[in-house]
N, C-alpha and C. Protein backbone atom coordinates (compact mmCIF):
# COMPACT_ATOMS: atom_id res chain seq x y z
N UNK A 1 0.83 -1.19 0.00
CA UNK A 1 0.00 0.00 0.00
C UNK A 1 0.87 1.25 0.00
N UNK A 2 0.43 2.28 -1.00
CA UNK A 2 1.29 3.48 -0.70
C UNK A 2 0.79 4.28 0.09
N UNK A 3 1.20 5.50 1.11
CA UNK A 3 0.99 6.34 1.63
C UNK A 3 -0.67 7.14 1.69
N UNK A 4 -0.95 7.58 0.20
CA UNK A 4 -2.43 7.77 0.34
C UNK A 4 -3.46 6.88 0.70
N UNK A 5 -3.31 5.55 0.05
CA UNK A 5 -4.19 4.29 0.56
C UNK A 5 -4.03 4.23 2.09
N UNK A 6 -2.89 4.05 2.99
CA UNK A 6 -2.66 4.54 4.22
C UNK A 6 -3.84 5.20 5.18
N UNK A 7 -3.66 6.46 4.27
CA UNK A 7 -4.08 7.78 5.06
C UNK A 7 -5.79 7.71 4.75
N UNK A 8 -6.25 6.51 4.13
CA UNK A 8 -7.96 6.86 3.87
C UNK A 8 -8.33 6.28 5.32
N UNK A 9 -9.73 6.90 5.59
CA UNK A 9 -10.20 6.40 6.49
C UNK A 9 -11.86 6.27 7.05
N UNK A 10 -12.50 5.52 7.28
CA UNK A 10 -14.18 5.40 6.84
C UNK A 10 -14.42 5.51 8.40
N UNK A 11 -15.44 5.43 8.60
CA UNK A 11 -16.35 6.11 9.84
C UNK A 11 -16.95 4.48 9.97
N UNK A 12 -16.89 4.00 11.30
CA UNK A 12 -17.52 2.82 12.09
C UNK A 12 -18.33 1.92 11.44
N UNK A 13 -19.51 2.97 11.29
CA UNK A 13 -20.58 2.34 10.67
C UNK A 13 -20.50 1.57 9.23
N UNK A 14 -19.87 2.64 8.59
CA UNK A 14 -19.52 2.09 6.88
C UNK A 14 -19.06 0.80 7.58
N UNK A 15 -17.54 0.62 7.84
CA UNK A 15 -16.49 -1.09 8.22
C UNK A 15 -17.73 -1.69 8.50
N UNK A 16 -19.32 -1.40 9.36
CA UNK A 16 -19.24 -2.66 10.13
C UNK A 16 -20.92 -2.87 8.96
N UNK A 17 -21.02 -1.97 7.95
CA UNK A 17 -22.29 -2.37 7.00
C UNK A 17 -21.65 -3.61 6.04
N UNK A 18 -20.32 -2.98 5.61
CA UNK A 18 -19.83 -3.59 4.96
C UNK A 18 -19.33 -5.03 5.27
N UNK A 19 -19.38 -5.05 6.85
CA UNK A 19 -18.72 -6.21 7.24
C UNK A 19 -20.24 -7.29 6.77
N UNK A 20 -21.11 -6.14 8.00
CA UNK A 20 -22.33 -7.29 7.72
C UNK A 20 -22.51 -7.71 6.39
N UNK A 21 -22.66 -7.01 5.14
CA UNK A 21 -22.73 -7.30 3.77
C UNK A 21 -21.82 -8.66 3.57
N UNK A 22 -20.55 -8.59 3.71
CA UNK A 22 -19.85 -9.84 3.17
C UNK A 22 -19.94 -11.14 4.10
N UNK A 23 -20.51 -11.09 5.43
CA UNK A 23 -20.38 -11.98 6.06
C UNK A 23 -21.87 -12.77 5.99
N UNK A 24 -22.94 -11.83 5.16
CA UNK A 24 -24.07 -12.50 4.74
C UNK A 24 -24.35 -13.09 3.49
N UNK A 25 -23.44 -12.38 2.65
CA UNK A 25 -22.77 -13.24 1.43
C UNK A 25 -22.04 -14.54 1.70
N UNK A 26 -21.56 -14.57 2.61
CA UNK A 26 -21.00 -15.40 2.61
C UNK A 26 -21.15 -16.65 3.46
N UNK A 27 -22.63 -16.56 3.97
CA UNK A 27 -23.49 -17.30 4.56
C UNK A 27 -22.32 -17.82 6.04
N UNK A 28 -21.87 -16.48 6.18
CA UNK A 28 -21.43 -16.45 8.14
C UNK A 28 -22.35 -15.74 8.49
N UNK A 29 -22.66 -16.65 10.12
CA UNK A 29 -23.61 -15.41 10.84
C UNK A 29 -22.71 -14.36 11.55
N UNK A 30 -23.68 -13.25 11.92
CA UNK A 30 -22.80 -11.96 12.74
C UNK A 30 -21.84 -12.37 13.52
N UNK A 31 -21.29 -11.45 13.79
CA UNK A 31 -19.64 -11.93 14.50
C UNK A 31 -20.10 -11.53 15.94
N UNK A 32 -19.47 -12.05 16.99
CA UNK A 32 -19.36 -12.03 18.32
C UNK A 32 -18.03 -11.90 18.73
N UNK A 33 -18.25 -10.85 19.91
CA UNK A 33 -16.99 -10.80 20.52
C UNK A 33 -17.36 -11.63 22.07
N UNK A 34 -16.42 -11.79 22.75
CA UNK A 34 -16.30 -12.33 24.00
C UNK A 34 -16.23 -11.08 24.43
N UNK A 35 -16.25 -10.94 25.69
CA UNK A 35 -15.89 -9.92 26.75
C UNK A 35 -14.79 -8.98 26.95
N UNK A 36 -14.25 -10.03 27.39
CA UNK A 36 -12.64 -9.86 26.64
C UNK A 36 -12.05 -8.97 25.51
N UNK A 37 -12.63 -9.57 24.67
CA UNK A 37 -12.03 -8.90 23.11
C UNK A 37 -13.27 -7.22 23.23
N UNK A 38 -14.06 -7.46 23.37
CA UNK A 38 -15.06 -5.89 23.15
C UNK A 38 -13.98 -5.26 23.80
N UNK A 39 -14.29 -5.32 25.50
CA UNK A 39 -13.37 -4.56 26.35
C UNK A 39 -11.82 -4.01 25.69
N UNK A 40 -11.02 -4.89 25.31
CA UNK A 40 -9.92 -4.65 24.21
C UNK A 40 -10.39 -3.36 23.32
N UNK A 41 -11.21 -3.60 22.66
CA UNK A 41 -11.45 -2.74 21.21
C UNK A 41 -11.47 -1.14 21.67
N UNK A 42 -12.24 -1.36 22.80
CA UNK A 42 -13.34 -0.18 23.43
C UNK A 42 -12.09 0.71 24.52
N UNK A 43 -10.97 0.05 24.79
CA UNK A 43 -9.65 0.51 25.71
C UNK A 43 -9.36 1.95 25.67
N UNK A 44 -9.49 2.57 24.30
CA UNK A 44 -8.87 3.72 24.26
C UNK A 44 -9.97 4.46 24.32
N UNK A 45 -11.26 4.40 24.57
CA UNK A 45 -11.90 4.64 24.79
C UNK A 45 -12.41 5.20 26.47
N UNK A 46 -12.07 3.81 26.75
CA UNK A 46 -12.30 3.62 28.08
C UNK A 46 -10.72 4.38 28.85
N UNK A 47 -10.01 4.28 28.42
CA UNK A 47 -8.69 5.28 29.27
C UNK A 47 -9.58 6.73 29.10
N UNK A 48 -10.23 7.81 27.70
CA UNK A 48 -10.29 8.49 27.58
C UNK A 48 -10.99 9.53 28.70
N UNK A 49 -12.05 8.66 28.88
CA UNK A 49 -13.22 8.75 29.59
C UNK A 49 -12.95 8.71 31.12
N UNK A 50 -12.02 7.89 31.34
CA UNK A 50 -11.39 8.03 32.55
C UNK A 50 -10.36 9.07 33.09
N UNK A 51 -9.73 9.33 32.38
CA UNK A 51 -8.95 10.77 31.92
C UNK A 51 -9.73 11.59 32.39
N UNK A 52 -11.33 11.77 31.75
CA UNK A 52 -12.05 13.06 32.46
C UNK A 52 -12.99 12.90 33.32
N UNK A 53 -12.31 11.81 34.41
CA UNK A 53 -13.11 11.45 35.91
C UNK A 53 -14.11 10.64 35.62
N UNK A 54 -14.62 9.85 34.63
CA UNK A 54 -15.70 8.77 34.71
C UNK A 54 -14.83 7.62 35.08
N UNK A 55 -16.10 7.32 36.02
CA UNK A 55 -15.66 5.88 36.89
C UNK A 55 -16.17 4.90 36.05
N UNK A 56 -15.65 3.61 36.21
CA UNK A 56 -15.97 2.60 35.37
C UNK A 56 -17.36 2.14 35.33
N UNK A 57 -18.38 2.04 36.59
CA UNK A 57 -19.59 2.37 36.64
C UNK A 57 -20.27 2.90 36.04
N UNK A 58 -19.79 4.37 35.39
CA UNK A 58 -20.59 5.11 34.68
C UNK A 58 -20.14 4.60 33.07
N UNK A 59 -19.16 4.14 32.91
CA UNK A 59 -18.77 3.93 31.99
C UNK A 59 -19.59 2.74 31.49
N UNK A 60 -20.09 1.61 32.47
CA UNK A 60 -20.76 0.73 32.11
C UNK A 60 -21.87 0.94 31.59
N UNK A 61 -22.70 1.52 32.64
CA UNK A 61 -23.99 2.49 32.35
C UNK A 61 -24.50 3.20 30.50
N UNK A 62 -22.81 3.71 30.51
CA UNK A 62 -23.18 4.73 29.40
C UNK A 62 -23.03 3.71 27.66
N UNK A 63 -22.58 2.14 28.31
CA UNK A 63 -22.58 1.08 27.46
C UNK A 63 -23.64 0.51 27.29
N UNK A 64 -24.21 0.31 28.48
CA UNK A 64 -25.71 -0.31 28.64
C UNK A 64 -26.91 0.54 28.12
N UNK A 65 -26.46 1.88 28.56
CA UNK A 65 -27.71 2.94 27.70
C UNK A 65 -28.06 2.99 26.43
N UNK A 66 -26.62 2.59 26.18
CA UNK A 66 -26.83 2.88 24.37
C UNK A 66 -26.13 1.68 23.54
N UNK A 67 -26.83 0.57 23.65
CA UNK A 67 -26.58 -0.77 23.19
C UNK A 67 -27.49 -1.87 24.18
N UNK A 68 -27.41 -2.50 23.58
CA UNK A 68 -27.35 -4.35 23.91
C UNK A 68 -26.61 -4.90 24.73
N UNK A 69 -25.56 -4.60 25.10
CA UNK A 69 -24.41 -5.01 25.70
C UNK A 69 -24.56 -4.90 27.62
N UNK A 70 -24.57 -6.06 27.84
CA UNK A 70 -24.59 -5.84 29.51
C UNK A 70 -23.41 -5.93 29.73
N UNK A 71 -22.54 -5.26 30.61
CA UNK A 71 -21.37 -4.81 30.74
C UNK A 71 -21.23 -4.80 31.97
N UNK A 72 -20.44 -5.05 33.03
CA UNK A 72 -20.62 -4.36 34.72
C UNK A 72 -19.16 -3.82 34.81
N UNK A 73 -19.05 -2.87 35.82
CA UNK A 73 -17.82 -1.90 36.28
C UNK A 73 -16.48 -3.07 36.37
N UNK A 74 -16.78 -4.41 36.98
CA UNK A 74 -15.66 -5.09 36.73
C UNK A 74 -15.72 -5.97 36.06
N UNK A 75 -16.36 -5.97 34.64
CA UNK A 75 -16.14 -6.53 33.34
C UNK A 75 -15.06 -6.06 33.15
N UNK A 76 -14.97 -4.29 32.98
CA UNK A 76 -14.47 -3.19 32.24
C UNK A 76 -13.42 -3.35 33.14
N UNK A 77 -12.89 -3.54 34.38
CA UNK A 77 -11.81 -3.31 35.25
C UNK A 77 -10.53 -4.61 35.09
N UNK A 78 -11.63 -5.76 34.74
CA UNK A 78 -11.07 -7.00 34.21
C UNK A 78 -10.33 -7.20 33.17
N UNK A 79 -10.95 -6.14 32.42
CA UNK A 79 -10.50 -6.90 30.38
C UNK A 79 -10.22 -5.52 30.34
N UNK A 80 -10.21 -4.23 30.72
CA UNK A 80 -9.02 -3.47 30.09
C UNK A 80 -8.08 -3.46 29.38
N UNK A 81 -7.55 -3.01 28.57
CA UNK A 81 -6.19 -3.41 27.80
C UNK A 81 -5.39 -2.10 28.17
N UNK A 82 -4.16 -1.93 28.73
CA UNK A 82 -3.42 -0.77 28.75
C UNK A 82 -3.07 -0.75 27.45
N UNK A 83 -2.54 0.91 27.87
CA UNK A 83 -1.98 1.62 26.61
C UNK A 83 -0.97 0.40 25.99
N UNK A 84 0.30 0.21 26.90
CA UNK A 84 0.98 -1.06 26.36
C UNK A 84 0.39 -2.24 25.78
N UNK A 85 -0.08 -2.86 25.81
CA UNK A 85 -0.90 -3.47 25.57
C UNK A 85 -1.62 -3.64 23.74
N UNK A 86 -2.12 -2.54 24.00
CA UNK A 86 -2.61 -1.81 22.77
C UNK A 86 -1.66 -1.88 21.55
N UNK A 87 -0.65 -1.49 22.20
CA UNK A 87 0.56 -0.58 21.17
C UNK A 87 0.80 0.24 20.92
N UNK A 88 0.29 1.43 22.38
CA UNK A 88 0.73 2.84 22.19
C UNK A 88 2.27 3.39 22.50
């Protein structure tokens, strides 16, 4: 890939229409994460938010409000991924 291909970049929703599209083509059902792996994805997220004083509680909350996802304060305290971790 050169540099411009690099630098493109699509918004959430597009990756995950598109995901659904090929994975129904391709007669896979929807993908699942474990606990584990969400918590992972959601890390830099979850440092951010913590950064500006939300407790992991609220953090759960504000997962549960707006999704499907039951989540509790030590899901999120459990499956964290540090920055290291990550690959920052």
């Amino acid at each position: 890939m050169n540099s411009k291909q690099d630098a493109k970049t699509y918004p959430i929703e597009d990756a995950l229409n598109a995901q659904r599209a090929l994975r129904a083509a391709a007669g896979l059902a929807p993908e699942q994460f474990p606990i584990r792996a969400f918590v992972g994805m959601i890390s830099d997220e979850i440092e951010a938010l913590r950064g500006k004083g939300f407790s992991d509680e609220q953090i759960s909350k504000l997962i549960q409000d707006n999704s499907r996802i039951h989540i509790s304060a030590q899901d999120i305290a459990d499956n964290y991924a540090s920055p290291e971790e990550r690959g920052h």
